[in-house]
N, C-alpha and C. Protein backbone atom coordinates (compact mmCIF):
# COMPACT_ATOMS: atom_id res chain seq x y z
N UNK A 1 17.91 -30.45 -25.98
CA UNK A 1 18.62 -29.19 -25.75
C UNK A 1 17.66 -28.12 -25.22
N UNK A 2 16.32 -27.86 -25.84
CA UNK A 2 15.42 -27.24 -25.33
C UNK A 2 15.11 -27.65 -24.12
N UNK A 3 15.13 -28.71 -23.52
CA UNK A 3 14.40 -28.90 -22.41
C UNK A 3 15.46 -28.88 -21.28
N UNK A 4 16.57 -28.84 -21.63
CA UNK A 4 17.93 -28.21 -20.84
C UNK A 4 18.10 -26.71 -20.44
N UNK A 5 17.80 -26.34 -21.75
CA UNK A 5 17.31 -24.79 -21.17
C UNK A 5 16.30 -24.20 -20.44
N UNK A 6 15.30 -25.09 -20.72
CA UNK A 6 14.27 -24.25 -19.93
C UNK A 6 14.50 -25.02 -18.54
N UNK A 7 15.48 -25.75 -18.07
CA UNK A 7 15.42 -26.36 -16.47
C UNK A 7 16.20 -25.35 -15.86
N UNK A 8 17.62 -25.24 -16.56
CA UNK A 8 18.54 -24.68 -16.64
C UNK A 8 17.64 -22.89 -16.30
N UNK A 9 16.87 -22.33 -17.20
CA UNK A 9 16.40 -20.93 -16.87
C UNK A 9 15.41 -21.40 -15.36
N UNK A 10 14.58 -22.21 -15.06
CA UNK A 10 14.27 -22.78 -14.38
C UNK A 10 14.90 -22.20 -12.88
N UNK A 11 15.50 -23.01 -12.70
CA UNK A 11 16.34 -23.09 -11.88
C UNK A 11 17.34 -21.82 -11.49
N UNK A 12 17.60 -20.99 -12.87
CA UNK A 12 18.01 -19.78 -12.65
C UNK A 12 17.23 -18.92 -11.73
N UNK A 13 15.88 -18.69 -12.36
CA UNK A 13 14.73 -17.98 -11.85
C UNK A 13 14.42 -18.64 -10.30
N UNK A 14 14.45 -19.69 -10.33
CA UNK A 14 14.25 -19.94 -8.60
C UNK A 14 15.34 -19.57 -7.55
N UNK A 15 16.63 -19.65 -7.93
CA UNK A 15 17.78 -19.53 -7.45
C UNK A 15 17.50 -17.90 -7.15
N UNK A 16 16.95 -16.91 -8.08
CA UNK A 16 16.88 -15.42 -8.13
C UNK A 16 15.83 -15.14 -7.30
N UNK A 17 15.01 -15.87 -6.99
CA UNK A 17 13.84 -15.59 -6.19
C UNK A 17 13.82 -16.20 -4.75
N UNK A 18 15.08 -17.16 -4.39
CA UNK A 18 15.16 -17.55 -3.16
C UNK A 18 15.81 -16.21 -2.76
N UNK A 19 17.17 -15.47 -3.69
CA UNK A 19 18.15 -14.53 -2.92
C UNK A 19 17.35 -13.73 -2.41
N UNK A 20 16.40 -13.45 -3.30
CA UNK A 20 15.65 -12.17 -3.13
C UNK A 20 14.47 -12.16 -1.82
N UNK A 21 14.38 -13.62 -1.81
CA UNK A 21 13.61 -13.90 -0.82
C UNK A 21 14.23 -13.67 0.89
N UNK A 22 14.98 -14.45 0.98
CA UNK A 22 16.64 -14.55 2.13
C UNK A 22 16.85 -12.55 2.05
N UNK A 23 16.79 -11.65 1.19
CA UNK A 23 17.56 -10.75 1.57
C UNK A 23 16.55 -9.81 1.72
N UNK A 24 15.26 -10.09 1.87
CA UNK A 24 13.77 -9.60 2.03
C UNK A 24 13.34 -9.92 3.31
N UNK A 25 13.97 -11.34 3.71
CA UNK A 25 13.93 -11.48 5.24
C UNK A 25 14.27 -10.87 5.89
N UNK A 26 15.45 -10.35 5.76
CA UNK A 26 16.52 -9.74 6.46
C UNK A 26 16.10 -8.14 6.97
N UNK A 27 15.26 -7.58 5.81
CA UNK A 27 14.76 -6.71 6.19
C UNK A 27 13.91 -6.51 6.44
N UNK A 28 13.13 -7.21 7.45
CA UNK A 28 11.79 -6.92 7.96
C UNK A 28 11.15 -6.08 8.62
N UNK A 29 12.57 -5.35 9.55
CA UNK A 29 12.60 -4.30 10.67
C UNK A 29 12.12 -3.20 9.48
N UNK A 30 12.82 -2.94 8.45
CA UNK A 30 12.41 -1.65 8.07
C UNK A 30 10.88 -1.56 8.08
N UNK A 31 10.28 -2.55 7.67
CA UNK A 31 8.73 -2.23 7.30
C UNK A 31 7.60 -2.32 8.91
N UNK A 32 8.48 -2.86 9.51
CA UNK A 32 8.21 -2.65 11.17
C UNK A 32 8.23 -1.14 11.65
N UNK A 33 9.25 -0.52 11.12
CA UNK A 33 9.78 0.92 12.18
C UNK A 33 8.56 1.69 10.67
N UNK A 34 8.41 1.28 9.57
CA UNK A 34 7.56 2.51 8.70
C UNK A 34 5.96 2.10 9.25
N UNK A 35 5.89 0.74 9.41
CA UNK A 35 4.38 0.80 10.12
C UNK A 35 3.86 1.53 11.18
N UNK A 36 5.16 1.58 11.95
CA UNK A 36 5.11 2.22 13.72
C UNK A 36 4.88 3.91 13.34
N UNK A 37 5.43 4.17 12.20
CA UNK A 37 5.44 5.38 12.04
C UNK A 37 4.33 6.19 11.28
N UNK A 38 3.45 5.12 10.56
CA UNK A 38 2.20 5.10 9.86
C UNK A 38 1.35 5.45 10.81
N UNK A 39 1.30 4.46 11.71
CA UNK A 39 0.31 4.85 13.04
C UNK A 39 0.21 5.42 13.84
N UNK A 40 1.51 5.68 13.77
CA UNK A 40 1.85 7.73 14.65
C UNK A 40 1.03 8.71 14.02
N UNK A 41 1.62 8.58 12.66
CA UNK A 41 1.24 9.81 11.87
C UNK A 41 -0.67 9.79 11.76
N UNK A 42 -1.12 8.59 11.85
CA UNK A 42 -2.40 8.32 11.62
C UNK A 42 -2.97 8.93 12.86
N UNK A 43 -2.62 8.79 14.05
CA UNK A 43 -3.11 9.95 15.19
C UNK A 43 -2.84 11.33 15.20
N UNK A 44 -1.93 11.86 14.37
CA UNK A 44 -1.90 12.74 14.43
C UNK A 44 -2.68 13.62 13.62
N UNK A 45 -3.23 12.58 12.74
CA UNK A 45 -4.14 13.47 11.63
C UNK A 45 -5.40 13.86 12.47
N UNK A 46 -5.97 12.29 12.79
CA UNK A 46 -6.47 12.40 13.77
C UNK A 46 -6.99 13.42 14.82
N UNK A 47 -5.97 13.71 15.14
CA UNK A 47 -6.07 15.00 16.61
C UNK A 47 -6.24 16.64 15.83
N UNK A 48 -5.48 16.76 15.14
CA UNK A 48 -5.64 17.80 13.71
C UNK A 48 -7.08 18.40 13.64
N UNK A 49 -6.86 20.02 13.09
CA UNK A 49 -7.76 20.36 13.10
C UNK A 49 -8.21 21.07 11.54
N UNK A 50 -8.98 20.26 10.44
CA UNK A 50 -8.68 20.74 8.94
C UNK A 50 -10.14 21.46 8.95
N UNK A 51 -10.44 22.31 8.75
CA UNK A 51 -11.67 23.10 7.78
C UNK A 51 -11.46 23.83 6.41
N UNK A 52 -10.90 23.94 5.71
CA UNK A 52 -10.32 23.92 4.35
C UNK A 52 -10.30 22.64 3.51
N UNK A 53 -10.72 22.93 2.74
CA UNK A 53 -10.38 21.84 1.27
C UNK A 53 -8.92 22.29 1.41
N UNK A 54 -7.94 23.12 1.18
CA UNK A 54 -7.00 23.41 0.87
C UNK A 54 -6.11 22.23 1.96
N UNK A 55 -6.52 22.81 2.97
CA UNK A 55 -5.64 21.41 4.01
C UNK A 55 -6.15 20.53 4.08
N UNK A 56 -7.02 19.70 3.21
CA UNK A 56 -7.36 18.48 3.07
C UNK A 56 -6.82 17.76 2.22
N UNK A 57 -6.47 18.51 0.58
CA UNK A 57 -5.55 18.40 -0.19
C UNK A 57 -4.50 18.31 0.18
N UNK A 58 -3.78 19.33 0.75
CA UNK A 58 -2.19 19.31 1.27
C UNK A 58 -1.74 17.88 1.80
N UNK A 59 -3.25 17.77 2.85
CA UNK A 59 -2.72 16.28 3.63
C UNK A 59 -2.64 15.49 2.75
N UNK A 60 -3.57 14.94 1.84
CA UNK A 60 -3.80 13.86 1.11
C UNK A 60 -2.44 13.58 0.39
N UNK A 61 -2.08 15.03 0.12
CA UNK A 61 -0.97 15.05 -1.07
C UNK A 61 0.42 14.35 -0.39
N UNK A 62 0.56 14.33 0.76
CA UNK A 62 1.45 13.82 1.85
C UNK A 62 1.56 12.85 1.82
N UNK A 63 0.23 12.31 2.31
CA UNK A 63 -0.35 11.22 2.20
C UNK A 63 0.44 10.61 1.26
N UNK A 64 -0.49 10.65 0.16
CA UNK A 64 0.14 9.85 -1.49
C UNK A 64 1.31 9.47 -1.50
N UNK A 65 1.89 10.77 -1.48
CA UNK A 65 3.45 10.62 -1.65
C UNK A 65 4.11 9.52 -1.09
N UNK A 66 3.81 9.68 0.26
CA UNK A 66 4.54 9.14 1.40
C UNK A 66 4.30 7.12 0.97
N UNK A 67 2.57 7.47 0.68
CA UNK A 67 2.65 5.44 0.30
C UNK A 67 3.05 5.24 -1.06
N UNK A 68 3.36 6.28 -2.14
CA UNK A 68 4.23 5.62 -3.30
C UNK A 68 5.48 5.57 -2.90
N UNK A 69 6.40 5.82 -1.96
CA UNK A 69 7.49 6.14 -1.81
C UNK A 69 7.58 4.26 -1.10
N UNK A 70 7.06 4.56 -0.42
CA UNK A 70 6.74 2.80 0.81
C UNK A 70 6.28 1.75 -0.62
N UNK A 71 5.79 1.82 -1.60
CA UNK A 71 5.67 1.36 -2.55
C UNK A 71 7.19 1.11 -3.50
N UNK A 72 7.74 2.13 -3.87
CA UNK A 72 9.10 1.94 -4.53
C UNK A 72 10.21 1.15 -3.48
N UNK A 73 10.02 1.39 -2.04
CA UNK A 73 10.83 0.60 -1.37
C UNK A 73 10.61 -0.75 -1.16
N UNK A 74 9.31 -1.08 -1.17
CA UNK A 74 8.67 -2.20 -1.08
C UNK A 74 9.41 -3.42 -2.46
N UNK A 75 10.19 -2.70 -3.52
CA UNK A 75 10.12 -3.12 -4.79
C UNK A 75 11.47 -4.09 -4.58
N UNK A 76 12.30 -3.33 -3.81
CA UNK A 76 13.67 -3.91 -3.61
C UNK A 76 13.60 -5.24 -2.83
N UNK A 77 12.85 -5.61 -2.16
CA UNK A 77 12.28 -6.56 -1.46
C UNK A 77 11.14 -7.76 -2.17
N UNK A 78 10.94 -7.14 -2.91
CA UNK A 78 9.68 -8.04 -3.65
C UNK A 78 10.36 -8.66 -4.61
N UNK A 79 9.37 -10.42 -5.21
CA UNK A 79 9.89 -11.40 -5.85
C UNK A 79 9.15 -11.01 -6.86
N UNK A 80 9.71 -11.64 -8.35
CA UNK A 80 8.74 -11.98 -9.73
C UNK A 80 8.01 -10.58 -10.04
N UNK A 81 6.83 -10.95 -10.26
CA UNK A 81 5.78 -9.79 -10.62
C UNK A 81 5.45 -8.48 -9.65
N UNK A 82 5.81 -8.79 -8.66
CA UNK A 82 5.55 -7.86 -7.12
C UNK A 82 6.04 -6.66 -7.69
N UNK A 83 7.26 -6.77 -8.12
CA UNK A 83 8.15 -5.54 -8.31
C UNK A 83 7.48 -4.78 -9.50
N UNK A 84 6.79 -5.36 -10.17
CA UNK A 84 5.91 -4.28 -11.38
C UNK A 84 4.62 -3.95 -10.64
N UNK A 85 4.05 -4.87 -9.91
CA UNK A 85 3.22 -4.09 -9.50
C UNK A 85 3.51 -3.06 -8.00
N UNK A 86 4.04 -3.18 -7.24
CA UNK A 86 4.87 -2.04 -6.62
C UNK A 86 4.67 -0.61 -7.01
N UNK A 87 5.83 -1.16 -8.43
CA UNK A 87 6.39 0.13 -8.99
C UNK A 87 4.85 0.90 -9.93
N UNK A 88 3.92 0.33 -10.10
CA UNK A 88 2.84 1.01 -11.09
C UNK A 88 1.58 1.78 -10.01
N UNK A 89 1.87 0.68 -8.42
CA UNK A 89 0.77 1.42 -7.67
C UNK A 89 1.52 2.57 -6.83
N UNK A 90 3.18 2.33 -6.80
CA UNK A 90 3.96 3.85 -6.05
C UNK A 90 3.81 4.91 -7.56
N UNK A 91 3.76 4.71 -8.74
CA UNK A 91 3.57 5.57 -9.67
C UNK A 91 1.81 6.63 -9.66
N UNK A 92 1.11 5.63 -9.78
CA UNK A 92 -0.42 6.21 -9.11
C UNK A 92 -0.03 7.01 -7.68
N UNK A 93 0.15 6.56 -6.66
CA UNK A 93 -0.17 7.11 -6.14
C UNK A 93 0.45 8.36 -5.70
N UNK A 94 2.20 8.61 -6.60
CA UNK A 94 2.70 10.02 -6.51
C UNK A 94 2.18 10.63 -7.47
N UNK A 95 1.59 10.38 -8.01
CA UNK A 95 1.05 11.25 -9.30
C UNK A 95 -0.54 11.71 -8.29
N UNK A 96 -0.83 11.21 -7.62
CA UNK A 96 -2.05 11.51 -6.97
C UNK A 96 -1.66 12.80 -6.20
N UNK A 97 -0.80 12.21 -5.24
CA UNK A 97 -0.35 13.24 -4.37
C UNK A 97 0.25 14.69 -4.98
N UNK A 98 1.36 14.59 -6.08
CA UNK A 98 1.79 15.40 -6.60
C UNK A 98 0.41 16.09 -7.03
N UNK A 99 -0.45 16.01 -7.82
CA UNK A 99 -1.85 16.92 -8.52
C UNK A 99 -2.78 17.42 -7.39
N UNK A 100 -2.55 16.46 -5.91
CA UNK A 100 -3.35 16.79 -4.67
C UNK A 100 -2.48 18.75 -4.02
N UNK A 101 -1.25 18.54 -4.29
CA UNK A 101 0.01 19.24 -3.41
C UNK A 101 -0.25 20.52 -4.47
N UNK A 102 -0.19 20.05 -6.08
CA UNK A 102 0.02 21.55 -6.90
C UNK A 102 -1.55 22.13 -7.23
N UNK A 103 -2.80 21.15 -7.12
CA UNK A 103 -3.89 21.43 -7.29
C UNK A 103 -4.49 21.97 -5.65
N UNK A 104 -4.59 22.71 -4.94
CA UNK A 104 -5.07 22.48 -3.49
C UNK A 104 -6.61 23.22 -3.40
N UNK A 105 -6.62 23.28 -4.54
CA UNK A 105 -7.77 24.83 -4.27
C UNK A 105 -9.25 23.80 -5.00
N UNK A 106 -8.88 22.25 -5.26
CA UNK A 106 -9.66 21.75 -5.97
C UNK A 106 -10.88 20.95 -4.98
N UNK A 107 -12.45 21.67 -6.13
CA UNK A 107 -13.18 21.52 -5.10
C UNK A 107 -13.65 19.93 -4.42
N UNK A 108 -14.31 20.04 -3.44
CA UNK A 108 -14.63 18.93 -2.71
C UNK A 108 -15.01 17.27 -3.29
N UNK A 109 -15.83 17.63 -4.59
CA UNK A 109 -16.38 16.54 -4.90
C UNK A 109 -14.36 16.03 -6.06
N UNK A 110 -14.08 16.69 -6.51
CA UNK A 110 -12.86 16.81 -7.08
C UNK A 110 -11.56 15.73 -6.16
N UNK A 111 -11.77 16.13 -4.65
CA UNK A 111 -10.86 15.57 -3.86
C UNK A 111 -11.62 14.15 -3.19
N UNK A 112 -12.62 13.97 -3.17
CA UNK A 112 -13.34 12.84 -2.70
C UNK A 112 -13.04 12.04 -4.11
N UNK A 113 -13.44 11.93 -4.72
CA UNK A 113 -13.03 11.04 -5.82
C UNK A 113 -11.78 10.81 -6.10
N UNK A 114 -10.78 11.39 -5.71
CA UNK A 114 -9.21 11.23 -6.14
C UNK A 114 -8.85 10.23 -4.73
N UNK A 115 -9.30 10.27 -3.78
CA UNK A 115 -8.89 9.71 -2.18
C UNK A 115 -10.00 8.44 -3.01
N UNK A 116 -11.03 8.24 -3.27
CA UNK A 116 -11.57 7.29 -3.49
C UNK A 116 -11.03 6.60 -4.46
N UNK A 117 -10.41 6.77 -5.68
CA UNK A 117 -9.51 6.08 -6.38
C UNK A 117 -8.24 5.53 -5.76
N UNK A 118 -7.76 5.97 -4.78
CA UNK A 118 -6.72 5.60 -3.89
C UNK A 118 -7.18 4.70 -3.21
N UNK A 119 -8.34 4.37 -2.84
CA UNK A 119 -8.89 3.56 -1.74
C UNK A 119 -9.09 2.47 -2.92
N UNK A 120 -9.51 2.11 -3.53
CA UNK A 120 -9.84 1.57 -4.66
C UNK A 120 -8.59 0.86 -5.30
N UNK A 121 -7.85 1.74 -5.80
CA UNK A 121 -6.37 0.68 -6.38
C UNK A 121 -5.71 -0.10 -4.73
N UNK A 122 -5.56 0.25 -3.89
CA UNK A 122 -5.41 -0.16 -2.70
C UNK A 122 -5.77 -0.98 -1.88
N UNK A 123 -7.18 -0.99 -2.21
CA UNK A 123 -8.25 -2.17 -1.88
C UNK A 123 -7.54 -3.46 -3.03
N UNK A 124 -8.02 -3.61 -3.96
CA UNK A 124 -7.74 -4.25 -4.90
C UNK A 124 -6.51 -4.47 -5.31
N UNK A 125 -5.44 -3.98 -4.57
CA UNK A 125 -4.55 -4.38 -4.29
C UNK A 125 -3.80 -5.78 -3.40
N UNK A 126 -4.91 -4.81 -1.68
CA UNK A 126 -4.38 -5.90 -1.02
C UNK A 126 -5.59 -7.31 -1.09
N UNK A 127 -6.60 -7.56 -1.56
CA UNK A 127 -7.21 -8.56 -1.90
C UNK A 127 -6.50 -9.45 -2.33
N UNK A 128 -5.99 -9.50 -3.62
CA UNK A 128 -5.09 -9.77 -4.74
C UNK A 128 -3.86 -10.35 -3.52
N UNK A 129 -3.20 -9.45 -3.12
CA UNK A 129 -2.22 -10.16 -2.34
C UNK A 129 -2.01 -10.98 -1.44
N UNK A 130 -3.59 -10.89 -1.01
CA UNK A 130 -3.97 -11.76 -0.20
C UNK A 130 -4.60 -13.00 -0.64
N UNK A 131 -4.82 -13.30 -1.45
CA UNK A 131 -5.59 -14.17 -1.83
C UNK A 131 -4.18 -15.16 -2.41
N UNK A 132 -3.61 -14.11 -3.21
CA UNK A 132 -1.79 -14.72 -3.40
C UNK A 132 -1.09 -15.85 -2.72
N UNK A 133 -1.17 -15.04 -1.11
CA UNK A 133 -0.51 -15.55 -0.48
C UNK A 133 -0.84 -16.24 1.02
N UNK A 134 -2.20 -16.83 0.67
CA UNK A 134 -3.18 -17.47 1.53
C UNK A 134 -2.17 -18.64 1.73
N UNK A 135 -1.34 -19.41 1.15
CA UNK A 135 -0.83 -20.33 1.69
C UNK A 135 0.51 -20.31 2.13
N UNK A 136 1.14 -18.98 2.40
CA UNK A 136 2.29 -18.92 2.64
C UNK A 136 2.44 -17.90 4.15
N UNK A 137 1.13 -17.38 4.42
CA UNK A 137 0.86 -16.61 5.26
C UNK A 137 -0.12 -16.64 6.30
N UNK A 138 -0.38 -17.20 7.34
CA UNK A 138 -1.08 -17.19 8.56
C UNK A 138 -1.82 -16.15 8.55
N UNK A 139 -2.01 -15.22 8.47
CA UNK A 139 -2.58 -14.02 8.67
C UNK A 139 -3.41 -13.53 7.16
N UNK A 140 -3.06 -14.22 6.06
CA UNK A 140 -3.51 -13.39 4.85
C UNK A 140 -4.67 -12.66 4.93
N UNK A 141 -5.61 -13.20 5.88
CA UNK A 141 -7.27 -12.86 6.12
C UNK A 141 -7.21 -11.68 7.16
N UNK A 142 -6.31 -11.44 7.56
CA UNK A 142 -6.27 -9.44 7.84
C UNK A 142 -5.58 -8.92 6.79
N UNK A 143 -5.31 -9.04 5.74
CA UNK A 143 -4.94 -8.02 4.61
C UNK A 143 -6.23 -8.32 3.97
N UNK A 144 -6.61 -9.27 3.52
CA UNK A 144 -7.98 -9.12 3.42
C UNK A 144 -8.83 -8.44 3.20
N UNK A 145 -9.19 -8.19 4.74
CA UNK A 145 -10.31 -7.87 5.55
C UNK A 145 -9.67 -6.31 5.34
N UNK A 146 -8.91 -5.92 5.45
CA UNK A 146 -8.20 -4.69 5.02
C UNK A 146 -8.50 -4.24 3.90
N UNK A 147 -8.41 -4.96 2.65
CA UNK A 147 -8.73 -4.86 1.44
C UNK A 147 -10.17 -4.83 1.32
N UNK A 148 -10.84 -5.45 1.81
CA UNK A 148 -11.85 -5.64 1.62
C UNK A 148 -12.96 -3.87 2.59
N UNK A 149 -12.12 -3.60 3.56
CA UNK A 149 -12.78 -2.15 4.20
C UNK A 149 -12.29 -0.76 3.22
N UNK A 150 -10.64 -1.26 2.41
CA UNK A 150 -10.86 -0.40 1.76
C UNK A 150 -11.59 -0.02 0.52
N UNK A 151 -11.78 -0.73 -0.48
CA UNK A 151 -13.04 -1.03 -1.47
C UNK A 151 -14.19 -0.47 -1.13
N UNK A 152 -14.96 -1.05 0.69
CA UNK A 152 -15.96 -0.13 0.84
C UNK A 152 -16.12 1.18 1.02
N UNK A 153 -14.34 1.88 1.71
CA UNK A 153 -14.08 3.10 2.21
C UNK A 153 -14.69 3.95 0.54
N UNK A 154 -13.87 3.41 -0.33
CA UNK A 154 -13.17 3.89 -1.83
C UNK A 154 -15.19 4.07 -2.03
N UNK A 155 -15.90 3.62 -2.15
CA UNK A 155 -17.54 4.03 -2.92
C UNK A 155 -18.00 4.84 -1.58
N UNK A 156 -17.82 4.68 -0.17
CA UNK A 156 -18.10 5.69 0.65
C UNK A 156 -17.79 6.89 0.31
N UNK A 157 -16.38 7.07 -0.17
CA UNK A 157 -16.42 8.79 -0.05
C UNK A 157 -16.40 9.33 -1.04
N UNK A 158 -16.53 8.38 -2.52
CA UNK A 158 -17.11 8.73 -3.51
C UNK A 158 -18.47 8.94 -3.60
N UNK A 159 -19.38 8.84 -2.34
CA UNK A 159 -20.54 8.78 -2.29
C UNK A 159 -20.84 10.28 -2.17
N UNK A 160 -21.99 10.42 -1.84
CA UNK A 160 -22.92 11.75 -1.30
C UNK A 160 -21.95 12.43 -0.32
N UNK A 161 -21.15 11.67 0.67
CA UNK A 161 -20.45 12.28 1.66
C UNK A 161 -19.15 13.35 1.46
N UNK A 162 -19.22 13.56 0.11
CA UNK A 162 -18.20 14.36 -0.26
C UNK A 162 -18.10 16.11 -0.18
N UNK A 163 -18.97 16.36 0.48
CA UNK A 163 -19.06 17.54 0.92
C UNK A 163 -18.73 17.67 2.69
N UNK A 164 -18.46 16.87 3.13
CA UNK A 164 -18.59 17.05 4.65
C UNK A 164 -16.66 16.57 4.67
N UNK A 165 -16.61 18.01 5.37
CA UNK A 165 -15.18 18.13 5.61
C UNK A 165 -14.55 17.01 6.67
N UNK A 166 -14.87 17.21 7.54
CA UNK A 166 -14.42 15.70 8.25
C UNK A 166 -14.68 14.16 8.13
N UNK A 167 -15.48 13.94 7.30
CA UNK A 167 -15.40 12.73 6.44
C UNK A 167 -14.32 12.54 5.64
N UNK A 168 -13.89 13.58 5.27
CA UNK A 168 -12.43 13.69 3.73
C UNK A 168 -11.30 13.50 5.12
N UNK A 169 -11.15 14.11 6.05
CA UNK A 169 -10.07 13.95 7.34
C UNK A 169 -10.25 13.30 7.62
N UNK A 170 -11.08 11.98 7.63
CA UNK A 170 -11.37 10.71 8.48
C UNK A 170 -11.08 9.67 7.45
N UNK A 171 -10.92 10.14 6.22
CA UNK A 171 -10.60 9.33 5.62
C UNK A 171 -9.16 9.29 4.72
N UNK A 172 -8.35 10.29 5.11
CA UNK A 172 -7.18 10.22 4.81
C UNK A 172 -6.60 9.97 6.39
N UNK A 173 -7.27 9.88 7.15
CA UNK A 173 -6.65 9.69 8.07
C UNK A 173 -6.59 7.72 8.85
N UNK A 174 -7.58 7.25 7.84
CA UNK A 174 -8.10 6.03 7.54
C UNK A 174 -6.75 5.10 6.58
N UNK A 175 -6.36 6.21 5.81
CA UNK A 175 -5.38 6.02 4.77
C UNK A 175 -4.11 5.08 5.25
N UNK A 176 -3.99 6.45 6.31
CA UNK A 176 -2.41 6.10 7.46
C UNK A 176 -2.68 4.87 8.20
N UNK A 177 -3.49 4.55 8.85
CA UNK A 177 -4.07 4.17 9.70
C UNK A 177 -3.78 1.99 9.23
N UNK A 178 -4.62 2.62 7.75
CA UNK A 178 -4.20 0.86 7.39
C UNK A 178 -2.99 0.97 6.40
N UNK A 179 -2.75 1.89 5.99
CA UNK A 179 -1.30 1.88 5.74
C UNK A 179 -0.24 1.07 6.43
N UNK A 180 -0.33 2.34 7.70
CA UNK A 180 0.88 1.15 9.20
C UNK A 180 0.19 -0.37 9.78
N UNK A 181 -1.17 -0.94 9.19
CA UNK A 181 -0.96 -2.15 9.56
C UNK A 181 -1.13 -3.23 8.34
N UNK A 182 -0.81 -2.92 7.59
CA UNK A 182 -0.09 -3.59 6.76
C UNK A 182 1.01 -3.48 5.82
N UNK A 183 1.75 -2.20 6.49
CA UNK A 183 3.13 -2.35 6.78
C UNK A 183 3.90 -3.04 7.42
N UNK A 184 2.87 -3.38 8.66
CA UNK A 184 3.18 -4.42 10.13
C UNK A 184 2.86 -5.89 9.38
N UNK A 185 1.32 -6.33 9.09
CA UNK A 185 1.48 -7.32 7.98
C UNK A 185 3.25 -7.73 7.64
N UNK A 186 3.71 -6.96 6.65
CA UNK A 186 4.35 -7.30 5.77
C UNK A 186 5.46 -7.58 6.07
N UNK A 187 5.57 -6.77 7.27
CA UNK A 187 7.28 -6.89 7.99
C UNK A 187 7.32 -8.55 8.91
N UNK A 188 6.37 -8.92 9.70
CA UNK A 188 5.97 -10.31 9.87
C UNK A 188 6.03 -11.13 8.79
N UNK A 189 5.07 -11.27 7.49
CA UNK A 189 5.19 -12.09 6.72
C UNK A 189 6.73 -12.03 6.29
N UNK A 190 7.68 -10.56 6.55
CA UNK A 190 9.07 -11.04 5.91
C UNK A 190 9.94 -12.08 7.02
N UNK A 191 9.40 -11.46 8.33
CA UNK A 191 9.91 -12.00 9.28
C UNK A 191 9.57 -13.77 9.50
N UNK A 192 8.80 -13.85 9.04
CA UNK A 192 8.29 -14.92 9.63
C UNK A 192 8.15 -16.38 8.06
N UNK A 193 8.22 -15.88 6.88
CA UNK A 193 8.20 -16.44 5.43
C UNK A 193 9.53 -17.22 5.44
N UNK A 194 8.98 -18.84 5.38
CA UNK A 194 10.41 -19.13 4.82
C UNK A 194 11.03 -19.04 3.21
N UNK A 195 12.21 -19.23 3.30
CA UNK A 195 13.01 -18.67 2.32
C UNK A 195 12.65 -19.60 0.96
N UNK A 196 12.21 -19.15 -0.49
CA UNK A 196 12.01 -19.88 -1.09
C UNK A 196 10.88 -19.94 -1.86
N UNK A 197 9.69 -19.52 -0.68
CA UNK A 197 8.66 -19.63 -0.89
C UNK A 197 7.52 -18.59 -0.71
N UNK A 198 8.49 -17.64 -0.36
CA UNK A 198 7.92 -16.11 0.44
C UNK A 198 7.70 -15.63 -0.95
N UNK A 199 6.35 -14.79 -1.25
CA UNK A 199 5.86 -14.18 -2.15
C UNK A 199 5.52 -12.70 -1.26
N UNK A 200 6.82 -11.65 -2.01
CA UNK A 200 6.59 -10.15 -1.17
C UNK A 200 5.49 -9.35 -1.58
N UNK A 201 4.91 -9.08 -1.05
CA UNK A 201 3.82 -8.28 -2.26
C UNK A 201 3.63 -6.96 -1.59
């Protein structure tokens, strides 16, 4: 009888993770048109002209927001465990942004370390996901390699460099930048994952 049930839950749980899989396909475009729009916004920081901590904060705080939000959407789409972790790194990182948006006046070494903790859960994020889904994904080794530049970004600007104003703009602007391509990542792996076996992360 026990071993009926657990085939029986079994089988439940796979059945729940194919739908979810099939209706994660389906939406691949969305994470296509938010990547396209990541890398807009990432030139535009870009071209921008910040000398204030105050508008370095503001941005960041944007920033944040904007990838916990791509994080909670990400959740509706994601299989198994994905969806907790989703929902705990879109929680970090509006709580970042929100203290970046009501704190703005906070000094330099203050805002380099908060963007470096972002780089950091982020990094170690996409490692993890990548390493996940090395066999379900052609490409895993540019999320990677992604993960792996952000980790170094995350002790860079926690470094000495935290006084130099355009280092903090180069690096929220770094933010966007791999944000929209592995938004692009993800919308491929939905596009392209067969059903079943697709792990959303």
């Amino acid at each position: 009888m026990a071993a009926e049930t657990v085939a029986v839950d079994t089988i439940n749980t796979m059945f729940g993770e194919r739908e979810v899989a099939e209706e994660a396909s389906r939406s691949w475009w969305i994470f296509l048109l938010t990547g396209i729009a990541w890398l807009v916004f990432a030139l535009l920081v870009f071209q921008w002209d910040y000398t204030t901590v105050y508008a370095i904060s503001y941005l960041f705080g944007v920033v944040a927001l904007l990838a916990g939000v791509d994080e909670f959407l990400a959740i509706a789409v994601s299989t198994s465990g994905w969806k907790i972790a989703h929902a705990l790194l879109g929680i970090l990182f509006c709580i970042g942004g929100i203290w970046a948006l009501v704190h703005p006046h906070t000094a330099f070494e203050t805002l380099a370390a908060l963007i470096g903790f972002f780089y950091l859960f982020k990094g170690i994020f996409d490692v993890t996901v990548a390493a996940l889904t090395k066999g379900h994904f052609d490409l895993w080794w540019l999320q990677l390699t992604a993960g792996i530049v952000e980790l170094a970004i995350a002790f860079w600007v926690a470094g000495s460099f935290n006084q130099k104003t355009i280092l903090l703009v180069v690096s929220v602007g770094v933010i966007a930048l791999i944000r929209g391509i592995t938004e692009l990542f993800l919308a491929f792996k939905l596009k392209g994952g067969p059903p079943g076996r697709l792990a959303v992360a």
